[in-house]
Protein backbone atom coordinates (compact mmCIF):
# COMPACT_ATOMS: atom_id res chain seq x y z
CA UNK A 1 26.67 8.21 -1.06
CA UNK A 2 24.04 6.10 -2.86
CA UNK A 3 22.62 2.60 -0.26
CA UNK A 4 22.23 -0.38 -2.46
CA UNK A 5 18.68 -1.04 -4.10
CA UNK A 6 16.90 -3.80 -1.71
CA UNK A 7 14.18 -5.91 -3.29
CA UNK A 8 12.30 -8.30 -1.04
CA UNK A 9 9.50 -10.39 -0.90
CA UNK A 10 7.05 -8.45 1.00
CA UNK A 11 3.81 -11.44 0.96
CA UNK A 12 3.38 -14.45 -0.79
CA UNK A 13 0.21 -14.82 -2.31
CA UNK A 14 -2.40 -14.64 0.71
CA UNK A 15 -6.52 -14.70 0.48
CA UNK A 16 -7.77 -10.75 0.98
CA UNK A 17 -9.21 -9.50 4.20
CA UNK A 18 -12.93 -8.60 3.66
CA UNK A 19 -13.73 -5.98 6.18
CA UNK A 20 -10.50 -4.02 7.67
CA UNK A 21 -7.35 -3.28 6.29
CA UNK A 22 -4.88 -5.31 7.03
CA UNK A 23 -0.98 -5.09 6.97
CA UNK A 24 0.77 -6.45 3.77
CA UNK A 25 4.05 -8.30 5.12
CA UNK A 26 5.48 -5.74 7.56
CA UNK A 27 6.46 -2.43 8.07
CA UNK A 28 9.44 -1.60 5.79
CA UNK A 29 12.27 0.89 7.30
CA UNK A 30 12.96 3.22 4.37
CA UNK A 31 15.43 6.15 5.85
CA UNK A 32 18.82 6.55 3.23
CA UNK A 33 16.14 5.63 0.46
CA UNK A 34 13.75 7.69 -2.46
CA UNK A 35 11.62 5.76 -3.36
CA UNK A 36 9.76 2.31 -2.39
CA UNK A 37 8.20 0.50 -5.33
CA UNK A 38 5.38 -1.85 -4.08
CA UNK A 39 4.96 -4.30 -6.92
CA UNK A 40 1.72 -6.81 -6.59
CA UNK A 41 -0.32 -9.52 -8.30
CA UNK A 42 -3.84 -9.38 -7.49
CA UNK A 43 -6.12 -12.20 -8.27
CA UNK A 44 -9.47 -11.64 -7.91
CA UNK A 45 -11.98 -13.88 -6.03
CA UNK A 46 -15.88 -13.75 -4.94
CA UNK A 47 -15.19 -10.07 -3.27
CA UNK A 48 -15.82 -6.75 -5.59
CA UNK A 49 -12.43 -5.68 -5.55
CA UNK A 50 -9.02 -4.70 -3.41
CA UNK A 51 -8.37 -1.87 -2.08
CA UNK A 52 -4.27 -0.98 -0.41
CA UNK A 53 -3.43 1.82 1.29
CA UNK A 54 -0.05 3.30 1.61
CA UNK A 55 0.68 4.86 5.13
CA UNK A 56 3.99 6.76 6.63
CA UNK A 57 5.28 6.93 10.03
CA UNK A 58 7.91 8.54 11.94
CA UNK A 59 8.99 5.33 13.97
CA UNK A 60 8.52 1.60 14.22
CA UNK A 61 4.35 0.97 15.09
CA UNK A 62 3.91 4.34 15.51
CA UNK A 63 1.51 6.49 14.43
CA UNK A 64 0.18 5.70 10.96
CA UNK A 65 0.05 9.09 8.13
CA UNK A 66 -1.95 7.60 5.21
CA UNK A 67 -0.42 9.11 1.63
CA UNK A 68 -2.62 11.58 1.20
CA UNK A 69 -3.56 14.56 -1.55
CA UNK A 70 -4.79 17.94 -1.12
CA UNK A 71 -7.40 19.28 -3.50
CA UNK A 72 -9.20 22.97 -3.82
CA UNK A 73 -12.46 24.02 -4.53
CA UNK A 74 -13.61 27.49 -3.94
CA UNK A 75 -10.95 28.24 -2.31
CA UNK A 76 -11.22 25.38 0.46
CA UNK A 77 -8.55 22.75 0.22
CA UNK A 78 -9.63 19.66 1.68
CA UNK A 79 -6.94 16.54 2.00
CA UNK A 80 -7.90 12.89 1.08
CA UNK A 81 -6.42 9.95 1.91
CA UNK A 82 -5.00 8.25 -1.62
CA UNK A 83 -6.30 4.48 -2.30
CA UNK A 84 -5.50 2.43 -5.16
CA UNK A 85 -8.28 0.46 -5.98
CA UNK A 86 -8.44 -3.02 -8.71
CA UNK A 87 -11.62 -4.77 -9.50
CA UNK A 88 -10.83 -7.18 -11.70
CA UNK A 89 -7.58 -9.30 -11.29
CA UNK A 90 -4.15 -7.00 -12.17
CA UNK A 91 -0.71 -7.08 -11.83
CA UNK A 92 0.99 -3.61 -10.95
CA UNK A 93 3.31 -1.34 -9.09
CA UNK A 94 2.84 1.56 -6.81
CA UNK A 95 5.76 4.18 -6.66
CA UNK A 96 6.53 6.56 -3.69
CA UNK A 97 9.00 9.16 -2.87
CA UNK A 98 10.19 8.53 0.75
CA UNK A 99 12.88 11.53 1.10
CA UNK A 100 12.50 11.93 4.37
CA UNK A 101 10.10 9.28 6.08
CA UNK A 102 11.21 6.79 8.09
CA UNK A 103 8.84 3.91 7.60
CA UNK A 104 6.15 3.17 5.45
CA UNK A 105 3.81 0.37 5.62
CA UNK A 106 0.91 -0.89 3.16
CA UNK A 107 -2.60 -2.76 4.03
CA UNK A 108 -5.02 -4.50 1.89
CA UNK A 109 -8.69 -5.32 2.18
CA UNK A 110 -11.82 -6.17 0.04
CA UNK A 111 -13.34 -2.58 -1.91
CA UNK A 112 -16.85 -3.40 -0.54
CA UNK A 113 -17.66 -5.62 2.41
CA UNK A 114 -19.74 -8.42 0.34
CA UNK A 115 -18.86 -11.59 -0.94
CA UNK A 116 -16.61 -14.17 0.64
CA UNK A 117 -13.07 -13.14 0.11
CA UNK A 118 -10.94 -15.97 -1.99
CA UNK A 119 -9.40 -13.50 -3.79
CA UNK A 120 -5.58 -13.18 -3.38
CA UNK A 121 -2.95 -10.84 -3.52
CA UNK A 122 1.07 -10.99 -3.42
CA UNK A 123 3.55 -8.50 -3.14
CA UNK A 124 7.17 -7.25 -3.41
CA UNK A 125 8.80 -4.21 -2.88
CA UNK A 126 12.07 -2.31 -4.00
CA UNK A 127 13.93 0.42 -1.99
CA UNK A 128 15.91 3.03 -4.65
């Protein structure tokens, strides 16, 4: 059996963090889910761009798995942690399969650390 579709406000529209990433809203519970749909609004300020980073866990503030994609070359597979980056101000979505993780949690802070940030972003989400 199917749980109902959830779609919250995850952050109204806040100024950017310049130099760490910082949590969007809260962590969001996704177990009985597939997929989490982060939709945002991103308005750009004095700052070079925004930079959000999807991460997993296995429990509540625990340990924090950032999505992540493995690549090969010459036969070495190395895995980098996957960061959606916008540089000019953008509305957009962000779509994950969660089969099987338990919570999921996204931060936000400045692509570069110059400029003041006044940028600001906002954010909801959707559990399928």
């Amino acid at each position: 059996m199917k749980t109902a579709s959830i779609n919250e406000t995850l952050q109204a529209a806040t100024t950017i963090s310049k130099t760490t990433q910082t949590l969007i809203g809260k962590e969001i519970a996704t177990g009985h889910y597939d997929f989490i749909t982060l939709f945002f609004v991103y308005t750009r300020g004095d700052e070079t761009g925004l930079t959000i980073i999807p991460s997993f866990m296995h429990s509540s503030e625990g340990t924090a798995y950032p999505f992540a994609e493995w690549s090969s070359a010459s036969g070495a597979k190395t895995l980098t942690a996957s960061t959606f980056t916008m540089t000019a101000t953008t509305s957009g979505y962000i779509r994950l399969d969660v089969r099987g993780i338990s919570y999921v949690k996204f931060t936000q802070g400045g692509s570069a650390n110059d400029g003041t940030p006044t940028g600001t972003l906002a954010a909801t989400y959707s559990l399928q």
